[in-house]
Protein backbone atom coordinates (compact mmCIF):
# COMPACT_ATOMS: atom_id res chain seq x y z
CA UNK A 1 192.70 28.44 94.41
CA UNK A 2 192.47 27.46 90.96
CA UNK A 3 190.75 28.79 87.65
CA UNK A 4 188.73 25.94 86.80
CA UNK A 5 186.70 22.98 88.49
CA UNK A 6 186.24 20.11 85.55
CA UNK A 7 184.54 17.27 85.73
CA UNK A 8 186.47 14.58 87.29
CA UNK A 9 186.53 11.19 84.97
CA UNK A 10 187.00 8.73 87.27
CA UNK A 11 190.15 6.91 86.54
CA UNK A 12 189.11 7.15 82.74
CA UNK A 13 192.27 8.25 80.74
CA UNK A 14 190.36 11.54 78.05
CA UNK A 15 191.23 10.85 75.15
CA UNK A 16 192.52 14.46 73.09
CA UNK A 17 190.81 16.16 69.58
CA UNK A 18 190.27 19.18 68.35
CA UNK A 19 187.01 21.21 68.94
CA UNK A 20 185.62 23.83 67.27
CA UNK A 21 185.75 27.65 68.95
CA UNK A 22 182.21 27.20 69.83
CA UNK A 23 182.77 24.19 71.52
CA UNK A 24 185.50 25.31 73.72
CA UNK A 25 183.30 28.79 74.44
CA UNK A 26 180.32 26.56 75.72
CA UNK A 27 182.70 24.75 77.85
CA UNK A 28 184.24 27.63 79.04
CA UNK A 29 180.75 29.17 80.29
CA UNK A 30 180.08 26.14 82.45
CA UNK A 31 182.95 26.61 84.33
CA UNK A 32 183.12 28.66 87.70
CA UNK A 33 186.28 30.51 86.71
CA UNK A 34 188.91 30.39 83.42
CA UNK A 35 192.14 32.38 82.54
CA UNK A 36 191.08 34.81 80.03
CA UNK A 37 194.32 33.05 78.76
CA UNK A 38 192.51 30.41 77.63
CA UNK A 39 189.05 31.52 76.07
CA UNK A 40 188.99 31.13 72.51
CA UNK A 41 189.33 34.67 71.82
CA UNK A 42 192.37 35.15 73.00
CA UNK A 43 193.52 33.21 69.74
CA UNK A 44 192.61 35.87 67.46
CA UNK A 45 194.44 38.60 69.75
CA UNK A 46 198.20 36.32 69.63
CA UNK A 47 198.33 37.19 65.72
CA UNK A 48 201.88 35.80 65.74
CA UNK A 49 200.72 32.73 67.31
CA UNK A 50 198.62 30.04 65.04
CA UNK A 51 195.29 29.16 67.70
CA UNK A 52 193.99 25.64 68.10
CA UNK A 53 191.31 24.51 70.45
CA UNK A 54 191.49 20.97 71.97
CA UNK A 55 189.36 19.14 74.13
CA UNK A 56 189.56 16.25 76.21
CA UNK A 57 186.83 13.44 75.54
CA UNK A 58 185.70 10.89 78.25
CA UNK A 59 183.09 8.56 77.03
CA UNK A 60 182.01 11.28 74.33
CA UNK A 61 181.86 13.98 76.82
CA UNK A 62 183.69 17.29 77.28
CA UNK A 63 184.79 17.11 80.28
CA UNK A 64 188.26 19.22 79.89
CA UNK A 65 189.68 22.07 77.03
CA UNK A 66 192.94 24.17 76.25
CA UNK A 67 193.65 26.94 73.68
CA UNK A 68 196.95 25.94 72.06
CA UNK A 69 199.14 29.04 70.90
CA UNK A 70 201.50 27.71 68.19
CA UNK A 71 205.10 29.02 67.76
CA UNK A 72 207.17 28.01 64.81
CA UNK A 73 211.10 27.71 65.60
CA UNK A 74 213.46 29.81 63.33
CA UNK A 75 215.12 27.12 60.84
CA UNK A 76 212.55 24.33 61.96
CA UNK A 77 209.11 25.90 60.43
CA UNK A 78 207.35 22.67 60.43
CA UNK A 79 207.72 22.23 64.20
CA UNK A 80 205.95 24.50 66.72
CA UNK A 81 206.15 24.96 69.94
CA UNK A 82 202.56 24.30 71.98
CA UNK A 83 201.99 26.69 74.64
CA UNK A 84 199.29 26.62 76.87
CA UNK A 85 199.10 30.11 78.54
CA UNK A 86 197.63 29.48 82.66
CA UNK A 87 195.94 25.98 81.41
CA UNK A 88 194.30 24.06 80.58
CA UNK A 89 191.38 23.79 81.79
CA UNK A 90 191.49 20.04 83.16
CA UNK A 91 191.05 18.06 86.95
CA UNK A 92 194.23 19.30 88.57
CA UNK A 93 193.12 17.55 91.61
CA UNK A 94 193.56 13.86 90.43
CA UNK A 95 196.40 11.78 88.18
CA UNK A 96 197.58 14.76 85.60
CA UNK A 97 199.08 11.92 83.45
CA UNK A 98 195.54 10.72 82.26
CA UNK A 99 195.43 14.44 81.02
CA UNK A 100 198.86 15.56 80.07
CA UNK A 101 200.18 12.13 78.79
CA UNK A 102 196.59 12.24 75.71
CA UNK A 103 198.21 15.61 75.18
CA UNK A 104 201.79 15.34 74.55
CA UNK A 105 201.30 12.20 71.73
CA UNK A 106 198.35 14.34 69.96
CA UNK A 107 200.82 17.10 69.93
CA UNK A 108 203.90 15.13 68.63
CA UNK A 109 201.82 13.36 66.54
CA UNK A 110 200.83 17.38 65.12
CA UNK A 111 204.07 18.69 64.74
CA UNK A 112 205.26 19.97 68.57
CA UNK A 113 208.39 19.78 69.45
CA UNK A 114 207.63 20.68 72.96
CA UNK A 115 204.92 21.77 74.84
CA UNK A 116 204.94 24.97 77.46
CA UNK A 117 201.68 25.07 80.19
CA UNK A 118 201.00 26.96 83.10
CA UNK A 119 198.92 24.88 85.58
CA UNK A 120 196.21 27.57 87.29
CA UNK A 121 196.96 25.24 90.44
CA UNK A 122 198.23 27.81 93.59
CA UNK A 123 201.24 25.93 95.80
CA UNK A 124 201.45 28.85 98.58
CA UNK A 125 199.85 31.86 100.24
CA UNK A 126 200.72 34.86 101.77
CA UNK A 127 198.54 37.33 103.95
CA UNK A 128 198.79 41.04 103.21
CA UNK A 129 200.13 41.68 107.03
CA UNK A 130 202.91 38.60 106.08
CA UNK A 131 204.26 40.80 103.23
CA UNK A 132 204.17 43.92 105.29
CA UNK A 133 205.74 42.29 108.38
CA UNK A 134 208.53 40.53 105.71
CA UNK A 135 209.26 44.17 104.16
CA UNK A 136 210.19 45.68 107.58
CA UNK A 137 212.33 42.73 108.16
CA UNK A 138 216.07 43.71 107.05
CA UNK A 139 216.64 39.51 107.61
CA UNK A 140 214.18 38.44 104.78
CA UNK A 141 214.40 39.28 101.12
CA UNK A 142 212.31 37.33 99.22
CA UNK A 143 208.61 36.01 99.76
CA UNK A 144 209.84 32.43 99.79
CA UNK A 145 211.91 33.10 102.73
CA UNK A 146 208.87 33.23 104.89
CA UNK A 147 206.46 30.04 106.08
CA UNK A 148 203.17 30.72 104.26
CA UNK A 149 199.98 30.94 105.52
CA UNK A 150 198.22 28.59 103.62
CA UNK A 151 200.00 25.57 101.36
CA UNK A 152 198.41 24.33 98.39
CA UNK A 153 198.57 20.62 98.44
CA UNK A 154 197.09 20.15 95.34
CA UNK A 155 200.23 22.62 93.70
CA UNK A 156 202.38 20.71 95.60
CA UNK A 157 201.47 17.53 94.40
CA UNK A 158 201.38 18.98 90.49
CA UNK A 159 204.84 20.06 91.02
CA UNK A 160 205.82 16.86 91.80
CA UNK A 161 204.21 14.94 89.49
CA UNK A 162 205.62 17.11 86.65
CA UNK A 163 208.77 17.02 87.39
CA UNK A 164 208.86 13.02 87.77
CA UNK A 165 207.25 12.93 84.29
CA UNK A 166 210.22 14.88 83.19
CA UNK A 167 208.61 18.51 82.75
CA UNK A 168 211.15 21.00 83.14
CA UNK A 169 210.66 24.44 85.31
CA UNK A 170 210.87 27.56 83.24
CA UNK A 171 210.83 30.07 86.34
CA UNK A 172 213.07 32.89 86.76
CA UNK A 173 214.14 33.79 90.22
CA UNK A 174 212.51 37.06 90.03
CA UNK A 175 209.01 35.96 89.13
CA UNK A 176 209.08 37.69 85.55
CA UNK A 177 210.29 36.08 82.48
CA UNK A 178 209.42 35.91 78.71
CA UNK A 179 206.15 33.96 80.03
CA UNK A 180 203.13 34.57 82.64
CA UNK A 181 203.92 35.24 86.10
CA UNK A 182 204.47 32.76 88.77
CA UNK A 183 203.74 35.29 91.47
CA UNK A 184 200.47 37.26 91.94
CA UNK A 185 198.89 39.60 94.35
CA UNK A 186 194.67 38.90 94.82
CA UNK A 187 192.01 40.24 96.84
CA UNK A 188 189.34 37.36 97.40
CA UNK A 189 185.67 38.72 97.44
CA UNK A 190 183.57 36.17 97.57
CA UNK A 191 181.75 36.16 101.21
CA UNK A 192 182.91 39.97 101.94
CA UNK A 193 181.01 42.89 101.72
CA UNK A 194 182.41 46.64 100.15
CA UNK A 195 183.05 47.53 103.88
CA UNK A 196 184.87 44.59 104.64
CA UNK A 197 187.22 45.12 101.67
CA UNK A 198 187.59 48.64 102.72
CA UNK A 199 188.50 47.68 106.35
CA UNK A 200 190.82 45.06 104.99
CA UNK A 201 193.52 48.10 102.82
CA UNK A 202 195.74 49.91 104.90
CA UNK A 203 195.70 53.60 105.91
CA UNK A 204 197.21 55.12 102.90
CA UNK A 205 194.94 53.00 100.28
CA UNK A 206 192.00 54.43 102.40
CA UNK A 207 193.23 57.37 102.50
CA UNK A 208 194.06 58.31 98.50
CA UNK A 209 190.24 56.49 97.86
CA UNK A 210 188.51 59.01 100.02
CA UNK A 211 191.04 61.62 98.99
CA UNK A 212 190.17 61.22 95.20
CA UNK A 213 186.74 61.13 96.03
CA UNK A 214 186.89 64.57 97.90
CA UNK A 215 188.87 65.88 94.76
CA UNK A 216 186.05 64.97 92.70
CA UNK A 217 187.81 62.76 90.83
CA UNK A 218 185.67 60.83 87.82
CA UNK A 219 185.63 57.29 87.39
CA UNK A 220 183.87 56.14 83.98
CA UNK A 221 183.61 52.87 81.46
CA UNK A 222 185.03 54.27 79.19
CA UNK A 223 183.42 52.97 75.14
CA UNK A 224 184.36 53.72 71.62
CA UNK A 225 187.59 54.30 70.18
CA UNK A 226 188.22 57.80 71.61
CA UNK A 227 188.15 56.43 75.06
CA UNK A 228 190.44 53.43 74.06
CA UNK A 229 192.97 55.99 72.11
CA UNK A 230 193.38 58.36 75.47
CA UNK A 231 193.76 55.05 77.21
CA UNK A 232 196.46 54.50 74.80
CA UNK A 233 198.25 58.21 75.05
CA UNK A 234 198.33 57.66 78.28
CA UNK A 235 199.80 54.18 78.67
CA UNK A 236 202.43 55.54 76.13
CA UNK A 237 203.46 58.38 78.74
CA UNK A 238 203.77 55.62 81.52
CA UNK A 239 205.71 53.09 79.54
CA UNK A 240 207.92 56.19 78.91
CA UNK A 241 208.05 57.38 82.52
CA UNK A 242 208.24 53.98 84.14
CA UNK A 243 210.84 52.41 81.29
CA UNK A 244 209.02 49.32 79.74
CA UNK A 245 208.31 48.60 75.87
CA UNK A 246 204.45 49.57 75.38
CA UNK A 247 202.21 47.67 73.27
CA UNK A 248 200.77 49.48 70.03
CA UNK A 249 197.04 50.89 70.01
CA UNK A 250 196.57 48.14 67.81
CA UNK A 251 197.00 45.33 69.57
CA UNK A 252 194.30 46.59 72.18
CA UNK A 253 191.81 47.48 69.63
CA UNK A 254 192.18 43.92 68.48
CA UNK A 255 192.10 42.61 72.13
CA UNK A 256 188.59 44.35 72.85
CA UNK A 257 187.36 43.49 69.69
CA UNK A 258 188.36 40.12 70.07
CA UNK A 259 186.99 39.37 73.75
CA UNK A 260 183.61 41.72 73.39
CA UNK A 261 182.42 39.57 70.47
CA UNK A 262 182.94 36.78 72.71
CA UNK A 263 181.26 38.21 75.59
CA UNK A 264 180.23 42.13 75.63
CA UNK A 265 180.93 41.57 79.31
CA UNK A 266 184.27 40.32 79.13
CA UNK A 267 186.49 43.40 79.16
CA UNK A 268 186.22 46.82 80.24
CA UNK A 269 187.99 50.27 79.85
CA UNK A 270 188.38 51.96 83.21
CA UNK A 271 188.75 56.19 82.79
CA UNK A 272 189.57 58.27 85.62
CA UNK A 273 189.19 62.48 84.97
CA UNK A 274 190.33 65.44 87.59
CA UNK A 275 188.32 68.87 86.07
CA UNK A 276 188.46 67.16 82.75
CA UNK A 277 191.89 66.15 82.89
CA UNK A 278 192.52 61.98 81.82
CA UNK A 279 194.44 61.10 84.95
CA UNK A 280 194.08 57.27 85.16
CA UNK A 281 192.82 54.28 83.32
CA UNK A 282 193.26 50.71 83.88
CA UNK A 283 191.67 47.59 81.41
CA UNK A 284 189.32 44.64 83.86
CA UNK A 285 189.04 41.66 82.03
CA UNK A 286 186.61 38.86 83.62
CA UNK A 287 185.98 35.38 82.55
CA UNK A 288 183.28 34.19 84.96
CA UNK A 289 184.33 34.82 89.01
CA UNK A 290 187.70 35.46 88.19
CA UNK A 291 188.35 39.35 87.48
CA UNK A 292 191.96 40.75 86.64
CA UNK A 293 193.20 44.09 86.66
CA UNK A 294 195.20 43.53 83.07
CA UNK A 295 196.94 46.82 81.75
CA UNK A 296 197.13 50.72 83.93
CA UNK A 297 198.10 53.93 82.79
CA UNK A 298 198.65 56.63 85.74
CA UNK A 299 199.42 60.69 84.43
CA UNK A 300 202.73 62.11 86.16
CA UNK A 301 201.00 65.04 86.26
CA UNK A 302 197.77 65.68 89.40
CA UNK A 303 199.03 62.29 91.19
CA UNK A 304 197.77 64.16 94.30
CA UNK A 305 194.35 63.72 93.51
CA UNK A 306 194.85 59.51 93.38
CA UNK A 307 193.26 58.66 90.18
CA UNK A 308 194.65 55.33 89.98
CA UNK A 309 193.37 54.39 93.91
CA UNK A 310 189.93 55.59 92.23
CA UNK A 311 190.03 53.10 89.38
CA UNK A 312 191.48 50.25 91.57
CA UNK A 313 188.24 50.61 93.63
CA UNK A 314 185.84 51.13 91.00
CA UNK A 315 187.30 48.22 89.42
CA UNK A 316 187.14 45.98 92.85
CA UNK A 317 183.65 47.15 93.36
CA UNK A 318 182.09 46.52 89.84
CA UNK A 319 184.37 42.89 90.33
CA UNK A 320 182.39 42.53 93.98
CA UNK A 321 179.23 43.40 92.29
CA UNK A 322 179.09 40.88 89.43
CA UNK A 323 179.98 38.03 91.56
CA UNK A 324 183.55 37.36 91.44
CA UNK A 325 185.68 35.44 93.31
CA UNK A 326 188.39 37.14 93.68
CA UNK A 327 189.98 40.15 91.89
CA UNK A 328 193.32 39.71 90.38
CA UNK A 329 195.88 42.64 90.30
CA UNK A 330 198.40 40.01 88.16
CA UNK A 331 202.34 39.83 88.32
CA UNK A 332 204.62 40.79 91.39
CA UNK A 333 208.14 39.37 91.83
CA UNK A 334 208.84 37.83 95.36
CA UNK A 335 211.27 40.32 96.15
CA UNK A 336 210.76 42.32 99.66
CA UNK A 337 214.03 43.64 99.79
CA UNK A 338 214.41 47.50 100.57
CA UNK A 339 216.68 48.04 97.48
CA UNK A 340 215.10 46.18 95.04
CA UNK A 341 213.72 48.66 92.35
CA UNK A 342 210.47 45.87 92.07
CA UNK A 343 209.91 46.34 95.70
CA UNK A 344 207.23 49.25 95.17
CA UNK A 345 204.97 46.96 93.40
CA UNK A 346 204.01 44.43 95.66
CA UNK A 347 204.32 47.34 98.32
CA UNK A 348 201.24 49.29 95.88
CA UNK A 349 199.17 46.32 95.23
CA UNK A 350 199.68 44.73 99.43
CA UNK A 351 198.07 47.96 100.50
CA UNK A 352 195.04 46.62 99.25
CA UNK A 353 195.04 43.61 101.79
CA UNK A 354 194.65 41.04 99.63
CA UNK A 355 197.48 38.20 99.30
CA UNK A 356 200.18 36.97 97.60
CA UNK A 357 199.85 34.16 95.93
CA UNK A 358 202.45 32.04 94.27
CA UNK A 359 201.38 29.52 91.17
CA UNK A 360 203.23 26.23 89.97
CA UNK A 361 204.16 28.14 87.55
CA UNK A 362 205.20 27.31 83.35
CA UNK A 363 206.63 24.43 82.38
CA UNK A 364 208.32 22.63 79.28
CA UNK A 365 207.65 19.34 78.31
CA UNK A 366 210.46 18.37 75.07
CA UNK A 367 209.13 16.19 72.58
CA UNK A 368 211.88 16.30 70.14
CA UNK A 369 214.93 16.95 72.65
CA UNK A 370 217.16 17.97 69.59
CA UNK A 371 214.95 20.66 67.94
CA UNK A 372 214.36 21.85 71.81
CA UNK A 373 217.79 22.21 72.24
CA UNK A 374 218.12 24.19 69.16
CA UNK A 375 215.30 26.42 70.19
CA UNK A 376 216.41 26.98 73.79
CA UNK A 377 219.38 28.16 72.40
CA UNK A 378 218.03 30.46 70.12
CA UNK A 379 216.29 31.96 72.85
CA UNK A 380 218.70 32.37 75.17
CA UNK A 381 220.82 34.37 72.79
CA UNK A 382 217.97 36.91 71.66
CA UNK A 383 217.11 36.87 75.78
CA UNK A 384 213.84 35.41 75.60
């Protein structure tokens, strides 16, 4: 599975420019399926990050385009580093050099002293029952420790080709690091009906849906900056609750401000109320057939009554509804070991049936191995 289906250029090398945000929005609509990642919006929500749009020509046509996020290095402002979050959007299928090689001379040749990309190229698959089967397993710990269901040649065959071009991995063990994740649980939807995705959860995901439902538990889009602000509250409490850094009501406001003017469509805020009581809420973003469950907020308080099952399903349905492809529920590590605190997350999101899904993941290309050096250092020691 990947995001995007470009035009294939028949052994013609692209040649690599910069295009305006307009450009690289109409190229974005003609494709099937893009990282939200990599729609020109998502420029103006990376503040910290300087946003450039490139494209990849082949016989003046647009047949390929990446959103460049630009990070200065501490002590060496007039290099960047060019990061290319889950893109770009190019033929993954044929030679990548033709693509990548355009790419890494337009960027050295602009100041990068290395580039960071995340092909949205898939190398392995796992089935919901796979995951379930490895969990109860005391033998297996990690994902990777069972044959999957499906390969990906085409990942495969990225992975190799970017490592012989001298790309180097930048995955952590665990699946999480200071970049996107490698791992990802997804419920396809394209062919399947609403009862067919309800058959395909297990028990207990059935069970807190229609339990919700009997609670009378609400399920709303939620618009205008009060709904957004109790979104916010409440994502506060979990990041509290649950132990992770939350982002500020800011940066959201700017993120649906920033994708809505690009497509009113694009993202949507997902409320769930018990008696009047703000139980749940979740954020769907969707760039064509491709719809991911981004940010959740669940109360500690009236879990009983399920009110994150609720917006899960909404959210699938809605997803089902418009089209997509497949819904995305995002980041899991590979871990299926018993005593691994990240355990109950892929446990959560494999009661949904879905898969798991593992990517080729980010890697580093250094232009300037010297200033890379300097700035892999300087990461390590702040962790990231």
């Amino acid at each position: 599975m990947s995001y995007s289906e470009p035009a294939r250029t028949a052994g013609v090398s692209p040649a690599v420019e910069p295009i305006t945000a307009a450009e690289h929005l109409a190229f974005v609509r003609t494709q099937r399926s893009v990282s939200f990642l990599q729609t020109p919006a998502w420029a103006r929500v990376k503040t910290e990050w300087r946003g450039e749009s490139l494209g990849w020509f082949a016989g003046g046509r647009l047949v390929g385009a990446g959103l460049v996020l630009h990070r200065p290095v501490p002590r060496f402002d007039r290099f960047t580093l060019a990061y290319l979050p889950e893109g770009p959007v190019i033929d993954w299928t044929g030679e990548i050099d033709a693509w990548l090689d355009p790419l890494a001379a337009y960027s050295k040749a602009h100041g990068a002293f290395a580039i960071r990309l995340g092909p949205p190229v898939c190398t392995d698959t796992w089935s919901a029952a796979q995951v379930k089967e490895g969990m109860s397993d005391p033998g297996v710990k990690r994902l990777t420790e069972m044959p999957s269901q499906w390969e990906h040649p085409v990942g495969t065959r990225v992975t190799g080709r970017l490592r012989d071009a001298g790309w180097l991995p930048q995955n952590p063990q665990d699946g999480f690091g200071v970049g996107h994740p490698q791992f990802k649980y997804q419920i396809p939807l394209a062919g399947r009906t609403e009862d067919d995705l309800l058959r395909g959860m297990n028990q207990q995901w059935r069970r807190n849906i229609k339990k919700a439902a009997k609670e009378g538990v609400e399920v709303t889009v939620g618009e205008g900056p009060e709904g957004l602000k109790a979104f916010h509250d409440l994502y506060v409490h979990t990041a509290e609750r649950d132990r992770f850094t939350p982002r500020p009501l800011r940066y959201f406001e700017t993120m649906f401000a920033a994708l809505r003017a690009e497509d009113s469509e694009r993202i949507k805020l997902y409320l769930a109320h018990h008696q009047g009581d703000l139980v749940a809420a979740a954020v769907l973003v969707r760039v064509g057939a491709h719809a991911v469950y981004a940010y959740g907020a669940s109360a500690t308080e009236k879990r009983e009554v399920r009110g994150s099952n609720a917006c899960q399903w909404a959210m699938i349905r809605d997803s089902h509804a418009a089209g997509c492809d497949v819904y995305d529920l995002r980041g899991i590590t590979p871990t299926l070991d018993a005593d691994d605190s990240h355990v109950g997350l892929i446990r959560f999101k494999a009661g949904t049936g879905g898969q798991a899904v593992r990517y080729v993941g980010e890697w580093d290309l250094p232009l300037r191995p010297m200033v890379y050096r300097a700035f892999d250092l300087y990461m390590r020691r702040r962790g990231g």
